[in-house]
PDB file of N, CA and C in Angstrom:
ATOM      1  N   UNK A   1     -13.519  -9.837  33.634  1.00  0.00           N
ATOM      2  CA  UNK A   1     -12.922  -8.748  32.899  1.00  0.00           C
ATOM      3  C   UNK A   1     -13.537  -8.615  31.506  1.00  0.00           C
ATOM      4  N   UNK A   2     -13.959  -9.991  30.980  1.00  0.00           N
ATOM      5  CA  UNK A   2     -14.539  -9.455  29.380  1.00  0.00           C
ATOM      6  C   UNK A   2     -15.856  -8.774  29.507  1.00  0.00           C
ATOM      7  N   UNK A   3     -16.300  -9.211  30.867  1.00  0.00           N
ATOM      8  CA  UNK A   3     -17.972  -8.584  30.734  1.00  0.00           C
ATOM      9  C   UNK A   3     -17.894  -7.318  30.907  1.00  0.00           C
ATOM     10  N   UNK A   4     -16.727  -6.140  31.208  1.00  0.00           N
ATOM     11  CA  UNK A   4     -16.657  -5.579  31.489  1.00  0.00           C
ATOM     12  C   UNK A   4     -16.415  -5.105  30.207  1.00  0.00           C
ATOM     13  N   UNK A   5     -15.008  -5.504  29.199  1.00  0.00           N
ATOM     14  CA  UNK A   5     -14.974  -4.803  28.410  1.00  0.00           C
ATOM     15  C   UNK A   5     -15.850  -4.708  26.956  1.00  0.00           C
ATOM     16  N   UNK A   6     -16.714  -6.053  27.437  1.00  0.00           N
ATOM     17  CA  UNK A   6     -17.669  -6.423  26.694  1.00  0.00           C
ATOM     18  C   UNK A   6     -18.898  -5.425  26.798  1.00  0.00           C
ATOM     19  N   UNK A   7     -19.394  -4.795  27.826  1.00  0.00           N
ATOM     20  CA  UNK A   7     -20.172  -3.795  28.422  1.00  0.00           C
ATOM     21  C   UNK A   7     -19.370  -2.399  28.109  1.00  0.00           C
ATOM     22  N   UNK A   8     -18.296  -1.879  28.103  1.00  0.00           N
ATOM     23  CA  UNK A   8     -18.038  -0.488  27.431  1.00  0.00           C
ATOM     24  C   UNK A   8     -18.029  -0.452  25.949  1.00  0.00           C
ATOM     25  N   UNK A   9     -18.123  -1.334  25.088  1.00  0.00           N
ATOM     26  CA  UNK A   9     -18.109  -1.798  23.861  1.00  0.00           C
ATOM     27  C   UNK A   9     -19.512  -1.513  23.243  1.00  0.00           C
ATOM     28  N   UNK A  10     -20.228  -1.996  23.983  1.00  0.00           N
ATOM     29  CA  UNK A  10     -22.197  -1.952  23.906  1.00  0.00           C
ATOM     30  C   UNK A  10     -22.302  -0.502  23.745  1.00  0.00           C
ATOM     31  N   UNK A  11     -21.839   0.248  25.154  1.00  0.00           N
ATOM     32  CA  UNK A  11     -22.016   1.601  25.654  1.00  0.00           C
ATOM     33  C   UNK A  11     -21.482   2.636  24.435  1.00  0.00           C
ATOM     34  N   UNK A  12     -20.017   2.553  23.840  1.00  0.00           N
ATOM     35  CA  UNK A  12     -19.476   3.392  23.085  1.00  0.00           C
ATOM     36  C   UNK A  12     -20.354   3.205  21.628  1.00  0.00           C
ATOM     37  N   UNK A  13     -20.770   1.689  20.970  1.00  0.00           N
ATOM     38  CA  UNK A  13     -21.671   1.423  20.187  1.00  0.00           C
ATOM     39  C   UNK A  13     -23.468   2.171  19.802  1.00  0.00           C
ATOM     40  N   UNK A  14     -23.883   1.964  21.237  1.00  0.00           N
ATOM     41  CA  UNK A  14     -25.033   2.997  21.416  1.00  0.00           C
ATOM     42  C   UNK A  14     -24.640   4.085  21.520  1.00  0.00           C
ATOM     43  N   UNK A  15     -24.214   4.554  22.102  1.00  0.00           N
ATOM     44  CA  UNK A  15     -23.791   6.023  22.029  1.00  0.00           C
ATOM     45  C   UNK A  15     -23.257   6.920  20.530  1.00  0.00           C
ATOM     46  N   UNK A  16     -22.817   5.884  19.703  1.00  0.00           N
ATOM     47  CA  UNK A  16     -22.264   6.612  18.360  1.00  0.00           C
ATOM     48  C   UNK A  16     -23.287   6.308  17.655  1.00  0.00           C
ATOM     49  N   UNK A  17     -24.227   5.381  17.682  1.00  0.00           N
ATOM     50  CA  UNK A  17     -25.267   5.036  16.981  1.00  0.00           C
ATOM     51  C   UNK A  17     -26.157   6.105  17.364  1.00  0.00           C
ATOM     52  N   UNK A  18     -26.330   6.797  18.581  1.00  0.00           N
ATOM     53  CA  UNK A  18     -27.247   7.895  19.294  1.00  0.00           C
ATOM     54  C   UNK A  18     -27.019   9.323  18.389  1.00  0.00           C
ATOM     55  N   UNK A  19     -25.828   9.373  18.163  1.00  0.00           N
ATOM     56  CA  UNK A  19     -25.101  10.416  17.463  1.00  0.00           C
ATOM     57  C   UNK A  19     -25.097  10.479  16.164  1.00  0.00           C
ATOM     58  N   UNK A  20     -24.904   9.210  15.734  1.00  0.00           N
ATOM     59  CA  UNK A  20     -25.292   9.599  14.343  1.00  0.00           C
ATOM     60  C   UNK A  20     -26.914   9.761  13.972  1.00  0.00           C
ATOM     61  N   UNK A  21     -27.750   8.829  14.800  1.00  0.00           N
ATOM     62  CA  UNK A  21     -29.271   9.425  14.509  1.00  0.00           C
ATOM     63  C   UNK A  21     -29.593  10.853  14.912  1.00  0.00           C
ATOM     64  N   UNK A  22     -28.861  11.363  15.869  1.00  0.00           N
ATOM     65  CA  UNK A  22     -28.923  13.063  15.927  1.00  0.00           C
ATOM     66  C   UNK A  22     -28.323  13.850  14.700  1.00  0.00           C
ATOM     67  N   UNK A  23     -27.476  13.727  14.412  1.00  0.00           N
ATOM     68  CA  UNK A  23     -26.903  13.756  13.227  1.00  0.00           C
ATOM     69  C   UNK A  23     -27.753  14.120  11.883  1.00  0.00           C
ATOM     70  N   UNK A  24     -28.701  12.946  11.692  1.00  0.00           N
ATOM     71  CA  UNK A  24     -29.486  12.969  10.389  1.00  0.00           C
ATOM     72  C   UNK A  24     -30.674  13.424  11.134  1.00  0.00           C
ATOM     73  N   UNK A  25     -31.028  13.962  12.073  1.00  0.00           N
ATOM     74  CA  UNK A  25     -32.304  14.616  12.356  1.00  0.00           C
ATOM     75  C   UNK A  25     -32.247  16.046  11.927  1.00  0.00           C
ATOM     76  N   UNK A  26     -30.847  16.802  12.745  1.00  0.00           N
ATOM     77  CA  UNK A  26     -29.988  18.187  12.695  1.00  0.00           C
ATOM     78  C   UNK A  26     -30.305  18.220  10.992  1.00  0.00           C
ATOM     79  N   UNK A  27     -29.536  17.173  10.468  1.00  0.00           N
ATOM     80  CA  UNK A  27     -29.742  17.805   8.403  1.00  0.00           C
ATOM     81  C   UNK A  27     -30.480  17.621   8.410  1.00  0.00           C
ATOM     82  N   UNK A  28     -31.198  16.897   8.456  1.00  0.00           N
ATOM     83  CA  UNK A  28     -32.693  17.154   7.597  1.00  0.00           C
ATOM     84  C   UNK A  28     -33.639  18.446   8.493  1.00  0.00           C
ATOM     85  N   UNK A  29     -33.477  18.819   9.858  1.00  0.00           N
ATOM     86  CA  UNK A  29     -34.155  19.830   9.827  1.00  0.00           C
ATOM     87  C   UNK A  29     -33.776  20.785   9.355  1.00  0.00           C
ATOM     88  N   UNK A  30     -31.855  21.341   9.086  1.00  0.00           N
ATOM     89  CA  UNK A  30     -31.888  22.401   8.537  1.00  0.00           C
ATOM     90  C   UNK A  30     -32.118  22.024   7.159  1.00  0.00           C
ATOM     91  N   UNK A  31     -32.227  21.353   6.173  1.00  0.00           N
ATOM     92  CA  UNK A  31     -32.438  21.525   4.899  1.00  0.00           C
ATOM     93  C   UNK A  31     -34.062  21.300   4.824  1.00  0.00           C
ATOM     94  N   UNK A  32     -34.456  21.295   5.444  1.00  0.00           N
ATOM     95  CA  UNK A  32     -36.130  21.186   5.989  1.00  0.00           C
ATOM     96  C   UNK A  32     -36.587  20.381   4.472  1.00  0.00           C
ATOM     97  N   UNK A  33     -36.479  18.899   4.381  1.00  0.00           N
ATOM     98  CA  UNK A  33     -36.441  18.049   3.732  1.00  0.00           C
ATOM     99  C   UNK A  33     -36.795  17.010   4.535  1.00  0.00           C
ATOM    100  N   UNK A  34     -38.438  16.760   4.091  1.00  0.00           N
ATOM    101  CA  UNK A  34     -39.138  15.709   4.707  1.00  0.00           C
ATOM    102  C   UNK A  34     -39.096  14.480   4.524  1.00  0.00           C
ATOM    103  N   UNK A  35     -39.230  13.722   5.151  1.00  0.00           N
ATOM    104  CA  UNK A  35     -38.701  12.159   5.182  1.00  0.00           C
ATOM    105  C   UNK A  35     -39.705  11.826   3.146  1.00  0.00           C
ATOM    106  N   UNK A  36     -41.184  12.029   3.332  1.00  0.00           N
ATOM    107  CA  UNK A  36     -41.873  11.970   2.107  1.00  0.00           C
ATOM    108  C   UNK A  36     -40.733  12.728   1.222  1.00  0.00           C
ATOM    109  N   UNK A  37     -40.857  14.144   1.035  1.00  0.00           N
ATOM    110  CA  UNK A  37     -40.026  14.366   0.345  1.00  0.00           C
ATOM    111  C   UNK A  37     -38.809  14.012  -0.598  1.00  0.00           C
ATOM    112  N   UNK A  38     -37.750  13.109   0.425  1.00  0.00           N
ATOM    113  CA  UNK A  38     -36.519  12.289   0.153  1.00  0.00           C
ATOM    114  C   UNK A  38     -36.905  10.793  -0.310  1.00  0.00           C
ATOM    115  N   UNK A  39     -38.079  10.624  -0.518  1.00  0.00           N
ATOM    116  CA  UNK A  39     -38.799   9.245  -0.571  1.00  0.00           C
ATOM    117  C   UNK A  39     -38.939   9.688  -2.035  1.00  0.00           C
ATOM    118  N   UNK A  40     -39.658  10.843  -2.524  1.00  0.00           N
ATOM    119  CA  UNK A  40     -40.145  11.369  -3.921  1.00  0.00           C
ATOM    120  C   UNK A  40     -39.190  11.593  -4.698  1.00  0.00           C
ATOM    121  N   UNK A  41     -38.098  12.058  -4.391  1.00  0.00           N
ATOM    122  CA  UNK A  41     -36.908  12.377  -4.652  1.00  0.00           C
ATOM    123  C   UNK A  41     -35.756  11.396  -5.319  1.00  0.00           C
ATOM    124  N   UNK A  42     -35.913  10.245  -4.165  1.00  0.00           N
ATOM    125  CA  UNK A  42     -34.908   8.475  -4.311  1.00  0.00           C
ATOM    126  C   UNK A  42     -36.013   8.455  -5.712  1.00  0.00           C
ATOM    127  N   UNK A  43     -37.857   8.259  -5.473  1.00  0.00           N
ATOM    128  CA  UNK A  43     -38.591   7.629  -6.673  1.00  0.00           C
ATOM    129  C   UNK A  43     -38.058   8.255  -8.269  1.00  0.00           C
ATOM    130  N   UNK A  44     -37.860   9.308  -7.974  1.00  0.00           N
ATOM    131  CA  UNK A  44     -37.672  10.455  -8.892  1.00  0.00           C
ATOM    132  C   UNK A  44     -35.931  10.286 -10.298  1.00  0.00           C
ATOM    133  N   UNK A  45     -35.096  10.043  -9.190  1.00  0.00           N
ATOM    134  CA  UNK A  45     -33.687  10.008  -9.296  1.00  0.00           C
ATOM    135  C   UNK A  45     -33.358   8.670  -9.966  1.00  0.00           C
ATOM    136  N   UNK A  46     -34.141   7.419  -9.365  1.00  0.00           N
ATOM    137  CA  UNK A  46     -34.530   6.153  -9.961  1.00  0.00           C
ATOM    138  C   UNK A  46     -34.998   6.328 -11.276  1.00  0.00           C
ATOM    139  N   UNK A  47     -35.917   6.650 -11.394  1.00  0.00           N
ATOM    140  CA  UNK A  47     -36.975   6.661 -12.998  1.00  0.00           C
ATOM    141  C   UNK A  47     -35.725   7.145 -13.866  1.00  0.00           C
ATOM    142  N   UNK A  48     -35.299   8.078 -13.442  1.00  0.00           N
ATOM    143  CA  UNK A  48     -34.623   8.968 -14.182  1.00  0.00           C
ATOM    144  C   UNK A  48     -33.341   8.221 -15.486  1.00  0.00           C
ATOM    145  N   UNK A  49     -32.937   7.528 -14.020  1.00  0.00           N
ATOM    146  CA  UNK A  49     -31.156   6.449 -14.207  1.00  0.00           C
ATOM    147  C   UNK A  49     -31.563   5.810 -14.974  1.00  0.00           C
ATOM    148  N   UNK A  50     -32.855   4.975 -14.746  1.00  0.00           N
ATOM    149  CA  UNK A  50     -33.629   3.758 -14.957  1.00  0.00           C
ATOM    150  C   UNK A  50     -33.787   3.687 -16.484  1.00  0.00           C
ATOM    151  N   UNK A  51     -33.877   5.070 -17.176  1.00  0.00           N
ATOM    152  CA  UNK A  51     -33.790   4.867 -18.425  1.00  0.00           C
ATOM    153  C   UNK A  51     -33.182   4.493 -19.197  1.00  0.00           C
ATOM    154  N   UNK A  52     -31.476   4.891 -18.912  1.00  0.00           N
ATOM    155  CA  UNK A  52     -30.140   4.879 -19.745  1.00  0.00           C
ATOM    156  C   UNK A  52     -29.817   3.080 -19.211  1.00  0.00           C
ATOM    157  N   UNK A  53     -29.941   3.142 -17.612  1.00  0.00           N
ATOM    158  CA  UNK A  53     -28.938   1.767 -17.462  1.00  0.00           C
ATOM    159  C   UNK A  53     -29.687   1.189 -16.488  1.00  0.00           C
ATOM    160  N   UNK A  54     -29.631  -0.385 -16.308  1.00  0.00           N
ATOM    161  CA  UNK A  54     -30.200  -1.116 -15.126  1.00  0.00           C
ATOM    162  C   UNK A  54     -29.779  -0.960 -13.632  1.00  0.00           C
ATOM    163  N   UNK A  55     -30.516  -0.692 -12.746  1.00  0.00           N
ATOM    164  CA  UNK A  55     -30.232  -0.233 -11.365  1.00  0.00           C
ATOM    165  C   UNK A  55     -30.708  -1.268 -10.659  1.00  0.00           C
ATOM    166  N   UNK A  56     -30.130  -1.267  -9.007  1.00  0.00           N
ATOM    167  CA  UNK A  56     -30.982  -2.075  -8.580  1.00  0.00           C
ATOM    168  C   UNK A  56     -31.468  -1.145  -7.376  1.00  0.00           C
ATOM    169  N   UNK A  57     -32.855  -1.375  -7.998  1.00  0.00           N
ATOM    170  CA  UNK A  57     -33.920  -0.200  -7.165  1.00  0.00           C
ATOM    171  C   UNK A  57     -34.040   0.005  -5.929  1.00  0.00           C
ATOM    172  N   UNK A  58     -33.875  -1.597  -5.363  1.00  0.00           N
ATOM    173  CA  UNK A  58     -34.270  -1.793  -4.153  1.00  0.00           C
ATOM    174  C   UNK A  58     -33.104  -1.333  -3.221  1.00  0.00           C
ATOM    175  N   UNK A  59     -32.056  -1.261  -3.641  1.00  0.00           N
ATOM    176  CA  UNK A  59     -30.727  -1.191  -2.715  1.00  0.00           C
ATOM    177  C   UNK A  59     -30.055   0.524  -2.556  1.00  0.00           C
ATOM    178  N   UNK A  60     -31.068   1.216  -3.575  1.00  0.00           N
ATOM    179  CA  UNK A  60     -30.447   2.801  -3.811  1.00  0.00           C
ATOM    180  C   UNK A  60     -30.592   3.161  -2.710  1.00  0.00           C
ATOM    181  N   UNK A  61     -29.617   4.222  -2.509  1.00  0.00           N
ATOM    182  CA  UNK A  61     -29.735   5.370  -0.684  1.00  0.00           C
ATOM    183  C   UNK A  61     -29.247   6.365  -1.388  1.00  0.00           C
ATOM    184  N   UNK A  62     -30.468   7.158  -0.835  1.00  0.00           N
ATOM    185  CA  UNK A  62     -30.439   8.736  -1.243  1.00  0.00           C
ATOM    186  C   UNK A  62     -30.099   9.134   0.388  1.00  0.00           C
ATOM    187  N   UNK A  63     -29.404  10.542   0.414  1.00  0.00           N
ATOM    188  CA  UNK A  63     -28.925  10.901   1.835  1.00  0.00           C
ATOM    189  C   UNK A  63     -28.268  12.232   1.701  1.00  0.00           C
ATOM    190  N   UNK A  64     -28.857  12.886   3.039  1.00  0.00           N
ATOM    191  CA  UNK A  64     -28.107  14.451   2.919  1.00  0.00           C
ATOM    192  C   UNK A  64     -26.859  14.476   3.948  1.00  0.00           C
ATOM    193  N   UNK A  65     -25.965  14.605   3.366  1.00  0.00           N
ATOM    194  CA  UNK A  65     -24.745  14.451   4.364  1.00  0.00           C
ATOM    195  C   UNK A  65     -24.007  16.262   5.049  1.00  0.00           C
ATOM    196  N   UNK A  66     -23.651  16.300   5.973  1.00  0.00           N
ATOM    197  CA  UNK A  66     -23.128  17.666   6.388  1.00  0.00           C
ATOM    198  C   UNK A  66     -21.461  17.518   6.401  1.00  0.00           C
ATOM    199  N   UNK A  67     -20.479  18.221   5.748  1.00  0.00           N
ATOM    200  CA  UNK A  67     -19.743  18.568   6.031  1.00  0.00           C
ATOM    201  C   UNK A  67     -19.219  20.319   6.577  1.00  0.00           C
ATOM    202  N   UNK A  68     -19.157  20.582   7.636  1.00  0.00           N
ATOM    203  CA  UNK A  68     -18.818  22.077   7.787  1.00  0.00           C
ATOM    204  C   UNK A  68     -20.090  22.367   7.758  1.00  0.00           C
ATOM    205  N   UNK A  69     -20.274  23.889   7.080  1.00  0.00           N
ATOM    206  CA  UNK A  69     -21.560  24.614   6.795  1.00  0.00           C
ATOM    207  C   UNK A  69     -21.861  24.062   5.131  1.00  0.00           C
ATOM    208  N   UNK A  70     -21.380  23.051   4.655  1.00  0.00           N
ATOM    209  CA  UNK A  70     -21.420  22.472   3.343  1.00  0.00           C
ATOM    210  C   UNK A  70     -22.748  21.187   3.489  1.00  0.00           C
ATOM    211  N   UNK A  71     -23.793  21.117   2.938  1.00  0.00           N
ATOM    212  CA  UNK A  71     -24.575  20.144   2.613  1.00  0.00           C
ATOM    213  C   UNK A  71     -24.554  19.333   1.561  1.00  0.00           C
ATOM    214  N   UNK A  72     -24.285  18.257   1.204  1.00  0.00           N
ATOM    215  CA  UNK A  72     -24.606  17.586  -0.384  1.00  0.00           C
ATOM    216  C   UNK A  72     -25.766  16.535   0.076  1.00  0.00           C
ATOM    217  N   UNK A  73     -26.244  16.089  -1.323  1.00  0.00           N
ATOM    218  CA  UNK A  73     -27.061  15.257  -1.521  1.00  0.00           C
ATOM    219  C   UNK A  73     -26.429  13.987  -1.904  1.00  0.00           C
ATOM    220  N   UNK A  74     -26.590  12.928  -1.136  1.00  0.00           N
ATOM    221  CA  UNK A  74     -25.720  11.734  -1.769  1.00  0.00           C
ATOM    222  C   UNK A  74     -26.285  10.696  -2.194  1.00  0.00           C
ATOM    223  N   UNK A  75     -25.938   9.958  -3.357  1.00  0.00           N
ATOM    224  CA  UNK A  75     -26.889   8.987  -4.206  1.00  0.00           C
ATOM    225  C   UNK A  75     -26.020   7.389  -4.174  1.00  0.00           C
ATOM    226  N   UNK A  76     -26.380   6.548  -3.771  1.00  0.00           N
ATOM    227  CA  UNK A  76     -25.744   5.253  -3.354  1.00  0.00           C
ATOM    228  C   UNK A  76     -26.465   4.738  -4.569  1.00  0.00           C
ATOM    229  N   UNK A  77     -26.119   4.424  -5.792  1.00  0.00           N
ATOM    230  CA  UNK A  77     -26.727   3.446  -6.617  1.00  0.00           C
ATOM    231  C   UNK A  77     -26.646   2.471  -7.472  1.00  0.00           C
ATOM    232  N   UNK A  78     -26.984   0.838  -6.909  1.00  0.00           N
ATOM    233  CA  UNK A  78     -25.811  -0.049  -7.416  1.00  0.00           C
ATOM    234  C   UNK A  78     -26.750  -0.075  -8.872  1.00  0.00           C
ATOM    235  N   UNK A  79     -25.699  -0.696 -10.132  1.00  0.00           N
ATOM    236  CA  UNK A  79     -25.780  -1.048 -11.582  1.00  0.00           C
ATOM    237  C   UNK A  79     -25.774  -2.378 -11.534  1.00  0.00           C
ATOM    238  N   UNK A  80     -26.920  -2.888 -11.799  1.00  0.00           N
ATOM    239  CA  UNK A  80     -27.132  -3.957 -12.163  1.00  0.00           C
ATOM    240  C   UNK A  80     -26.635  -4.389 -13.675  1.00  0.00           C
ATOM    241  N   UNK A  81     -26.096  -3.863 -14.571  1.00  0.00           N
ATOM    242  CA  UNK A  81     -25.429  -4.281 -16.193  1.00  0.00           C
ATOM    243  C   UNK A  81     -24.515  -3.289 -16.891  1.00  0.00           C
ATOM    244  N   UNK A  82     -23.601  -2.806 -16.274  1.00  0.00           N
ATOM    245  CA  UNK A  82     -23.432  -1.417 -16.884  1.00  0.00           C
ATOM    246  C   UNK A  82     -22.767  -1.570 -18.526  1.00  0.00           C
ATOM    247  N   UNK A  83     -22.935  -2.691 -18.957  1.00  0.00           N
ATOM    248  CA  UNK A  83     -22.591  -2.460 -20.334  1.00  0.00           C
ATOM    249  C   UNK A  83     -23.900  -2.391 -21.760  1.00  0.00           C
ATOM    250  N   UNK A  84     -25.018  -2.780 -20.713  1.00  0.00           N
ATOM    251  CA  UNK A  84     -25.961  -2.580 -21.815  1.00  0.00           C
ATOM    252  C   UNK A  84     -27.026  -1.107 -21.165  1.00  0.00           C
ATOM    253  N   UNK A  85     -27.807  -0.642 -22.463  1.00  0.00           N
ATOM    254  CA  UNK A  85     -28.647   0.379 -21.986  1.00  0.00           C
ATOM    255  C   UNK A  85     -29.908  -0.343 -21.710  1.00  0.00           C
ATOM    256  N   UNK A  86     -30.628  -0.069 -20.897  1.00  0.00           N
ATOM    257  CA  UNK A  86     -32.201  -0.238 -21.019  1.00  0.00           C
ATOM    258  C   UNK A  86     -32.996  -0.295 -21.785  1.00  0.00           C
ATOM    259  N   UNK A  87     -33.528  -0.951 -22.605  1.00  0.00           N
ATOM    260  CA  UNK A  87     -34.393  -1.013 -23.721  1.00  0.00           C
ATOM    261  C   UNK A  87     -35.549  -0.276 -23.385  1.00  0.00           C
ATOM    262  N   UNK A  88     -36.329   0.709 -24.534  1.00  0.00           N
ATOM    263  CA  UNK A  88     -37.118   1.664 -24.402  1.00  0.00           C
ATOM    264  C   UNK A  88     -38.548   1.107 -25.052  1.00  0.00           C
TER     265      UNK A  88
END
């Protein structure tokens, strides 16, 4: 019995994992926003932060999310010190 429910578990797992990679194919073709593009964009959005406060570069996620006929741009970006500024 567990291999069983152990096996619809796998199935419902791939399958939502299938869906959400359809998902981010659908936005990004309608906002016709190329993988480079969103790469220039994360580089871009970084430099930017990077001035005022410490980030940690490596961990940022840039991402176009769909709600409805509504698109946003979403910025995941952890602070590495948020009480000091970046020295210039």
């Amino acid at each position: 019995m567990r291999r069983v429910v152990e096996k619809l578990r796998r199935k419902q797992k791939s399958a939502s994992t299938a869906k959400e990679r359809l998902q981010l194919v659908l936005i990004h073709d309608r906002t016709d926003l190329s993988p480079g593009v969103m790469d220039d964009m994360r580089d871009e959005i970084i430099e930017v932060i990077s001035r005022h406060i410490r980030v940690d570069r490596e961990s940022v996620q840039i991402k176009v999310q769909q709600d409805g006929r509504e698109q946003y741009l979403l910025a995941e970006i952890p602070i590495l010190d948020a009480n000091r500024r970046r020295s210039r």
